[in-house]
Each structure stands twice: as structure tokens, then as C-alpha cells.
Protein backbone atom coordinates (compact mmCIF):
# COMPACT_ATOMS: atom_id res chain seq x y z
CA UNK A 1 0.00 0.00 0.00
CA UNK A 2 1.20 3.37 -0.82
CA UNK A 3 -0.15 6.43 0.69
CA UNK A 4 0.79 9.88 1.26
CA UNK A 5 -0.37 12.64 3.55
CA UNK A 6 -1.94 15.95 3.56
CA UNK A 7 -2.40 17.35 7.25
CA UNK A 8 -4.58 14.78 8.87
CA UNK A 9 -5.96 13.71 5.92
CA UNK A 10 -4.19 9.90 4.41
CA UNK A 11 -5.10 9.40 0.80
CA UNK A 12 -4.06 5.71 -0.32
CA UNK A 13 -2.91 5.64 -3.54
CA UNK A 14 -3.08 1.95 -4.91
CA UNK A 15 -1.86 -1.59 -3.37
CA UNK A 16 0.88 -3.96 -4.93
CA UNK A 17 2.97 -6.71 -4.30
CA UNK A 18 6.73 -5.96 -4.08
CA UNK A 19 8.58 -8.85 -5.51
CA UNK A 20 11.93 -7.25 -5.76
CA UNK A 21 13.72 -5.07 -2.88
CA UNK A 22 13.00 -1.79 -4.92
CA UNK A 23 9.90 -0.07 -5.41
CA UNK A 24 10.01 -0.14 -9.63
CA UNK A 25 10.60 3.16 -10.83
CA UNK A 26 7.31 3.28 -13.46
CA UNK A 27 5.14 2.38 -9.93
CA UNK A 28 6.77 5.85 -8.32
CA UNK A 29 6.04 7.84 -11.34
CA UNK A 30 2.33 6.68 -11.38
CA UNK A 31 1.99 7.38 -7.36
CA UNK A 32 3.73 10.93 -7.64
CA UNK A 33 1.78 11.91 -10.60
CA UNK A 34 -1.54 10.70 -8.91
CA UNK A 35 -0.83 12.68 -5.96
CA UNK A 36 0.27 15.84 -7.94
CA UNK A 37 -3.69 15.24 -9.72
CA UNK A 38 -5.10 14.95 -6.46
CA UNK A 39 -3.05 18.09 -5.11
CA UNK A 40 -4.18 20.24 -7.90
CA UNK A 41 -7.86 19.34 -7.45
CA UNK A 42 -7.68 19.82 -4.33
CA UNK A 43 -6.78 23.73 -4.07
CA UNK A 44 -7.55 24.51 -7.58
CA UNK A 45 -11.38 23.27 -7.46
């Protein structure tokens, strides 16, 4: 599960299975883009 956090409120991103020791780099592109989306609704709505 990956998550991140704005004040008190936890948004949770999407779940996977890790199968290697390091988070794949395409997986941290999708999560940081998803919570730059969710940013910019958030205090541009």
C-alpha cells in the first residue's frame, strides 16, 4: 500500500505486491503523478 499525507488527511494511492527489494521506478512515477492530480484538485477546485 502506498499512501501519502496531507495534514490529517491519508489518501491511499493503490496496493501492490513488491517482488523485488526496490519499489520499480514506473510504480513511483504513477503514485507521484496521482498525488500531484489529487493536489491540484484539491486547491484549484
Amino acid at each position: 500500500m502506498v499512501e501519502f499525507k496531507t495534514n490529517k488527511i491519508v489518501v491511499l494511492n493503490r496496493a501492490f505486491i513488491k517482488k523485488t527489494r526496490k519499489t520499480p521506478k514506473r510504480d513511483i512515477e504513477t503514485i507521484e503523478q496521482r498525488k500531484r492530480e489529487y493536489m491540484r484538485r484539491k486547491y484549484h477546485e
